[in-house]
Protein backbone atom coordinates (compact mmCIF):
# COMPACT_ATOMS: atom_id res chain seq x y z
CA UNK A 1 68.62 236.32 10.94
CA UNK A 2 65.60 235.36 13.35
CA UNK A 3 61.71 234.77 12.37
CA UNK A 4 58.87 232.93 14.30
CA UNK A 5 60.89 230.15 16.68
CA UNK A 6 63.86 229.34 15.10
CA UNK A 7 66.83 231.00 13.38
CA UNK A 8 67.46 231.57 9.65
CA UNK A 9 70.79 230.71 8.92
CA UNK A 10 72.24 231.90 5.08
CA UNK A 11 75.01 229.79 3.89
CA UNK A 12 76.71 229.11 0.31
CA UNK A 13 77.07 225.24 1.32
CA UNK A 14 75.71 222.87 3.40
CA UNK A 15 79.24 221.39 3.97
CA UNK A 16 80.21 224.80 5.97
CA UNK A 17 77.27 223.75 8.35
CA UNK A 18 78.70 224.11 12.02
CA UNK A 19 76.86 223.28 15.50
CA UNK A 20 74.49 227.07 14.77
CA UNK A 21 72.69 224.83 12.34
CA UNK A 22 71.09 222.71 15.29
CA UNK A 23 67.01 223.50 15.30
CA UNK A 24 67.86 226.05 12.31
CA UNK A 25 66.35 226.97 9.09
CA UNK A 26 68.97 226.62 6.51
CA UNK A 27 69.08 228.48 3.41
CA UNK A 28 72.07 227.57 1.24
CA UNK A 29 73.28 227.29 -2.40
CA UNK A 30 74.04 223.95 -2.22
CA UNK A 31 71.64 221.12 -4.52
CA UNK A 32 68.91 219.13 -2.64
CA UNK A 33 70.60 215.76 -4.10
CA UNK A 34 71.00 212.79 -1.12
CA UNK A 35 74.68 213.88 -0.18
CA UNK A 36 73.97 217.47 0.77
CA UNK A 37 70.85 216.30 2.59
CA UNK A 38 72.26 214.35 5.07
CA UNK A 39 74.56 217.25 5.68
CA UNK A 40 71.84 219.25 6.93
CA UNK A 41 70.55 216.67 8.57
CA UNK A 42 73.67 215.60 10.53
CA UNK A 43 73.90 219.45 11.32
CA UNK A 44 70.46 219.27 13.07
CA UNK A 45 68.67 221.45 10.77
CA UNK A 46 65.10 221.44 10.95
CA UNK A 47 64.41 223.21 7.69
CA UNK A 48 66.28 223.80 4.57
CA UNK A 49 66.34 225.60 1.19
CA UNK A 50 68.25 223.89 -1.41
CA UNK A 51 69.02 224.78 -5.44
CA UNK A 52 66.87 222.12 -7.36
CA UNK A 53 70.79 221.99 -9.69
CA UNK A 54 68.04 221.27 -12.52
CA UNK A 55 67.16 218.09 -10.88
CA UNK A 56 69.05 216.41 -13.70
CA UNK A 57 69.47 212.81 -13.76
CA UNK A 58 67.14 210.39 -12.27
CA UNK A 59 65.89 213.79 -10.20
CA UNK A 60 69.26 213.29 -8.22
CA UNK A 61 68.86 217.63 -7.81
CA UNK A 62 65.96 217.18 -5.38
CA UNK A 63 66.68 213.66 -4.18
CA UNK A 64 67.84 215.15 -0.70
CA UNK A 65 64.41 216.46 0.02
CA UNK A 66 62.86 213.31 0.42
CA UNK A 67 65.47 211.22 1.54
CA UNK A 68 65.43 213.64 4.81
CA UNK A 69 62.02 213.27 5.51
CA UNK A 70 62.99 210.68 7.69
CA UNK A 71 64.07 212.81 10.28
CA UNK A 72 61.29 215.20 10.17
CA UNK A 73 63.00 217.85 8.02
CA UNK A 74 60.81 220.38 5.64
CA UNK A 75 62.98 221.04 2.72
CA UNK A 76 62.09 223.02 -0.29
CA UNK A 77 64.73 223.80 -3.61
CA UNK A 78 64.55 226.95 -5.46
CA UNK A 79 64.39 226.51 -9.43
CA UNK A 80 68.07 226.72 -10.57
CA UNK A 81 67.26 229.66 -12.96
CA UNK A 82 66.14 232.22 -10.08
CA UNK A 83 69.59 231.71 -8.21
CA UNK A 84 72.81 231.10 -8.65
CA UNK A 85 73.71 227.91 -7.14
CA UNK A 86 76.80 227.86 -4.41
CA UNK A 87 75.38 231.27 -3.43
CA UNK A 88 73.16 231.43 -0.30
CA UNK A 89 72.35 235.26 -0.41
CA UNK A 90 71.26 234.56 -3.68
CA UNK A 91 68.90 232.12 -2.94
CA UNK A 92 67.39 233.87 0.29
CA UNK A 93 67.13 236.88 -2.10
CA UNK A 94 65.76 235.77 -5.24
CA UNK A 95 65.45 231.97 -5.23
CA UNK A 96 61.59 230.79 -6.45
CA UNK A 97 60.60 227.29 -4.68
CA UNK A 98 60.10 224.60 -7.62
CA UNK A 99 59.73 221.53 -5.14
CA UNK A 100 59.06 220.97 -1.93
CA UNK A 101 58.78 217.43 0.45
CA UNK A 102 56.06 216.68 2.63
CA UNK A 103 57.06 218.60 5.67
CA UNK A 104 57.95 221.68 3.84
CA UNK A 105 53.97 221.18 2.24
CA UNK A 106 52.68 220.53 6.30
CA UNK A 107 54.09 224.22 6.71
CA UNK A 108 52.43 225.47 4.09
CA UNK A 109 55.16 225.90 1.40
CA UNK A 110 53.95 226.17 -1.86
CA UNK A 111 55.83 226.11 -5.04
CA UNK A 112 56.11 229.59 -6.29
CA UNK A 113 57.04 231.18 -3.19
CA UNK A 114 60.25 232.84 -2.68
CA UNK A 115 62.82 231.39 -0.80
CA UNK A 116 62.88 233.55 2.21
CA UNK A 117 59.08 233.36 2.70
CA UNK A 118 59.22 229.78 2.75
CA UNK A 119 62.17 229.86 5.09
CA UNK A 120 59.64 232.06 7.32
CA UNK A 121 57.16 229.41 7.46
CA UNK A 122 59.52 226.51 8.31
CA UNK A 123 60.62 228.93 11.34
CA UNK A 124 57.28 227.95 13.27
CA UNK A 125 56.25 224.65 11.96
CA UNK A 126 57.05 221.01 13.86
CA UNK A 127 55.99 217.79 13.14
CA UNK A 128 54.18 216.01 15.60
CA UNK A 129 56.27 213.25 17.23
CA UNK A 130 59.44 214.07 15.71
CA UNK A 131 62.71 212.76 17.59
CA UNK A 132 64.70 216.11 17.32
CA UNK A 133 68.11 214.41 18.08
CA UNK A 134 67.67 211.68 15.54
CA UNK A 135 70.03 212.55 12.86
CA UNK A 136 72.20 210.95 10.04
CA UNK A 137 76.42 210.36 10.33
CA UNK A 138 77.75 213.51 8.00
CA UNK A 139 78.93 212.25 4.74
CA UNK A 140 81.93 214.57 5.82
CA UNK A 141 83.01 211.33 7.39
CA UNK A 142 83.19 209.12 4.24
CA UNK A 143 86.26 207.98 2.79
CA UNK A 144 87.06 208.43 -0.97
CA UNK A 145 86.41 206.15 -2.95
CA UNK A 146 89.79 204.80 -5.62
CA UNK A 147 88.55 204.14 -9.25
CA UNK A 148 92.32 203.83 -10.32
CA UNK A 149 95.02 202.49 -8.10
CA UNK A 150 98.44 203.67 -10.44
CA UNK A 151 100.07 206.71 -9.90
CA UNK A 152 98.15 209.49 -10.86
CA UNK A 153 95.41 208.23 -8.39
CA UNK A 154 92.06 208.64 -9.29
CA UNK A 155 89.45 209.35 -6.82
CA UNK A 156 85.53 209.73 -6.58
CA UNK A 157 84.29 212.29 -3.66
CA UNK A 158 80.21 212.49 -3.50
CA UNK A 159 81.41 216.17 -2.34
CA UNK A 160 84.77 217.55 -3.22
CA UNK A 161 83.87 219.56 0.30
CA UNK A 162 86.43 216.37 1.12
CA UNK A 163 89.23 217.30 -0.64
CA UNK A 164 92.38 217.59 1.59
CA UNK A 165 96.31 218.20 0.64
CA UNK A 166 96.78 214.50 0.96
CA UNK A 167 94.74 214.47 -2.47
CA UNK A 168 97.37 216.75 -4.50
CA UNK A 169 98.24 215.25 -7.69
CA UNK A 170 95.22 213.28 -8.04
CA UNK A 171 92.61 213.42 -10.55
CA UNK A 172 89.23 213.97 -8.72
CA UNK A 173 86.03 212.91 -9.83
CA UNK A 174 83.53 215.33 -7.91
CA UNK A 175 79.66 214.68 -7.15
CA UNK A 176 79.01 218.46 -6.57
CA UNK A 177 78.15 221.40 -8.58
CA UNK A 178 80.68 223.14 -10.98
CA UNK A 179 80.04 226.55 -8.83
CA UNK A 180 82.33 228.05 -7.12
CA UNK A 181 81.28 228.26 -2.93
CA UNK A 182 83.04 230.52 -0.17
CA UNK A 183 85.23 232.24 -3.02
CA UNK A 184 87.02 228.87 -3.87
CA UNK A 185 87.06 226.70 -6.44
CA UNK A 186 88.98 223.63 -5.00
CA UNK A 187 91.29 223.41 -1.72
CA UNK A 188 94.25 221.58 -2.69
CA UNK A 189 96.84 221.42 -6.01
CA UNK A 190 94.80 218.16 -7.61
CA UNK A 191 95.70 216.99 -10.76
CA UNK A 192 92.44 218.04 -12.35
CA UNK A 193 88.73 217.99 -10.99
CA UNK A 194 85.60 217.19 -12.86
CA UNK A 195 82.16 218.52 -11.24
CA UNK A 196 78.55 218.35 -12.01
CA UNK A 197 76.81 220.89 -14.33
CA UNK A 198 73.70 221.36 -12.17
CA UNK A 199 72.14 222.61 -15.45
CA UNK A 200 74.50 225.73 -15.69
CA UNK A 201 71.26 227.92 -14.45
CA UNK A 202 71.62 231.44 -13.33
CA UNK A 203 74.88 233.37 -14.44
CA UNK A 204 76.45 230.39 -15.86
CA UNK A 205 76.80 229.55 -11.97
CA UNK A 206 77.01 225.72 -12.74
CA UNK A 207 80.04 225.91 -14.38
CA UNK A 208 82.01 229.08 -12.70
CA UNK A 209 84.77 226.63 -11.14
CA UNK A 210 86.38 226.17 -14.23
CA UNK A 211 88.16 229.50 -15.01
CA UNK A 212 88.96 229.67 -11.57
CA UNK A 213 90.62 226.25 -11.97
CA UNK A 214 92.53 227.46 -14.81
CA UNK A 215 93.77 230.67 -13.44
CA UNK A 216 95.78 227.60 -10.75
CA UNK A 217 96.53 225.87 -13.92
CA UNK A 218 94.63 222.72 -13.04
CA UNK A 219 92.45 221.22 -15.92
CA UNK A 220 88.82 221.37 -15.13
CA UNK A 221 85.70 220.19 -16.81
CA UNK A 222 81.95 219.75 -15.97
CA UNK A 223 79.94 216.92 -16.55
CA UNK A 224 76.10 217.18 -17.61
CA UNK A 225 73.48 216.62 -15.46
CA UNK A 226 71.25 214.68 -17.06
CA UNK A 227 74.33 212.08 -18.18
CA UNK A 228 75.32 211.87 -14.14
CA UNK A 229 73.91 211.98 -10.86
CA UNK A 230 74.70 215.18 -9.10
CA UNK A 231 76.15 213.83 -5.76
CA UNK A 232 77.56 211.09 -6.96
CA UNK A 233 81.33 211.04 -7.79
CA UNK A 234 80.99 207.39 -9.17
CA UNK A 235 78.37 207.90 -11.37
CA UNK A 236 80.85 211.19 -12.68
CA UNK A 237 83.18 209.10 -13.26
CA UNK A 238 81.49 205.88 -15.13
CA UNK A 239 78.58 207.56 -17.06
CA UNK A 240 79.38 211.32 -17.14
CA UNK A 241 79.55 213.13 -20.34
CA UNK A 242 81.38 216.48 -20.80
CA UNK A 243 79.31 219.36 -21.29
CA UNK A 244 82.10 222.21 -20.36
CA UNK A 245 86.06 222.24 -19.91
CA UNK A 246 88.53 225.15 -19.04
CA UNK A 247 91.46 226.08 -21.48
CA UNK A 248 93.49 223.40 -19.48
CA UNK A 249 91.58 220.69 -20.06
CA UNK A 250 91.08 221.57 -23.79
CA UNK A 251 94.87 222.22 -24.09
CA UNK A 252 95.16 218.12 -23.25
CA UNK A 253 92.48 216.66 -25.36
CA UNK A 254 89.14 217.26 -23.19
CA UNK A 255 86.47 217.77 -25.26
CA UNK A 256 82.43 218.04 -25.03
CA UNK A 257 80.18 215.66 -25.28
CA UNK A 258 83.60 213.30 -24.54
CA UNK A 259 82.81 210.20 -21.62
CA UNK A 260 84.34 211.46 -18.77
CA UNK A 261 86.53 208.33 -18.41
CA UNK A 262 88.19 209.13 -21.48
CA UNK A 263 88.85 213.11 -20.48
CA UNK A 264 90.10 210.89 -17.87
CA UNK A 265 92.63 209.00 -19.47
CA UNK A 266 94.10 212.02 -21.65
CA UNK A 267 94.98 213.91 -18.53
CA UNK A 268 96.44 210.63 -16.68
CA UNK A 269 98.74 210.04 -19.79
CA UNK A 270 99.75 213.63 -20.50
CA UNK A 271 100.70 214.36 -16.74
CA UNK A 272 101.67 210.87 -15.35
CA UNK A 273 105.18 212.21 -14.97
CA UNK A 274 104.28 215.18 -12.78
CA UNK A 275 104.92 214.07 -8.87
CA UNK A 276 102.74 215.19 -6.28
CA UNK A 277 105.81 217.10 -4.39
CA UNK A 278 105.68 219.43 -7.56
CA UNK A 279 101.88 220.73 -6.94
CA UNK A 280 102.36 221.16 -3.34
CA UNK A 281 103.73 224.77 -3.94
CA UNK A 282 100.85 225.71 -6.44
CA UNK A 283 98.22 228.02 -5.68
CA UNK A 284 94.51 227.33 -5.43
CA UNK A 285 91.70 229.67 -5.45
């Protein structure tokens, strides 16, 4: 998709970002929190469209907007409630803008406009004096961090993007949205996998990982936004509180408006016994 000078890429995630992104617009379903930020901006984006994920706590949903406008980035979010988030097509076709950063303002995006036109105006806009090559390390690169070092392992990811096969059989403690993005709802067999509401917004969108999780068998819950930082894996983990859970979860004890470290601890001590080698046959989606 081409308008004005650059191109208009339309992705569900910023994390599928590959070297086409490099002077690009970017619309995508992903939130405008810090992590998926600097994945545009390690791409080389030079505009973006994000899904303000409710902004939630501490405004963590649109902290990505400003944190790139360091590298000269214009970056709008569209309200949650206009488009489903983890769903670019949706966003380009129906997304509203409900915030925009400086640069995104210099190019005259105003809140109200729909996504695509605001893409349209980023196309032609460029701040004066900006370094185009000056750009962030990906947060792809980050290691996991290890809450709990006995068998199941417990693990926070700012962006379960990072989840690998080397993580089946552990619990993970996600920093992104509950949605499901590119048809999947997590890569490998992991014990279970807590997520982000993002506010639930359009089509119950925030939250549509969790069937999908149970149809693999894998307990999965969602944390609200305004009790955790969207982005932020610790911050699931330490001051979530649960605001949805699938069948499995429920089956071993999850329940809403639970801390997430106990939900935690019920799933560690009903399925301690289960080795990894006995998930590496079972299905995702």
């Amino acid at each position: 998709m081409q308008a004005g000078h650059r191109d208009i890429i339309v992705t569900d995630s910023v994390t599928l970002l590959d070297g086409t992104a490099q002077g690009a617009v970017v619309i995508c379903g992903s939130h405008g929190g810090v992590v998926a930020g600097l994945y545009a901006a390690a791409a080389g984006a030079d505009g973006v469209v994000f899904n303000d994920a409710s902004t939630g706590k501490d405004h963590a949903g649109i902290a990505g907007l400003y944190a790139i406008e360091q590298y000269g980035i214009a970056a709008a979010a569209v309200d949650h409630r206009t488009a489903r988030i983890g769903d670019g097509n949706d966003t380009l076709e129906n997304g509203i803008v409900s915030y925009v950063n400086r640069d995104a303002a210099d190019a005259g995006v105003t809140i109200g406009l729909p996504a695509a036109e605001a893409a349209k105006k980023m196309t032609t806009w460029h701040r004066p004096g900006r370094t185009a090559d000056l750009r962030p390390q990906s947060p792809a690169e980050l290691e996991p961090q290890l809450l709990e070092d006995t068998w199941p392992l417990v693990l926070a990811l700012d962006s379960v993007s990072q989840v690998s096969w080397r993580m089946a059989g552990c619990l993970i403690l996600g920093g992104s949205h509950g949605g499901i993005v590119n048809g999947k709802a997590i890569k490998a067999p992991v014990r279970a996998a807590f997520f982000n509401d993002a506010g639930v917004g359009k089509d119950d969108a925030g939250i549509s990982r969790l069937p999908a999780l149970d149809a693999c068998s894998i307990p999965g819950a969602t944390v609200a936004a305004m009790s955790a930082r969207i982005g932020d894996g610790r911050d699931t983990y330490e001051n979530g509180t649960i605001s949805h859970a699938n069948a499995t979860a429920k089956a071993l004890g999850v329940t809403i408006d639970q801390p997430a470290t106990e939900a935690v601890a019920l799933i560690r001590q009903a399925t301690h016994a289960v080795s990894p080698n006995s998930l590496r046959n079972q299905r995702t989606q």
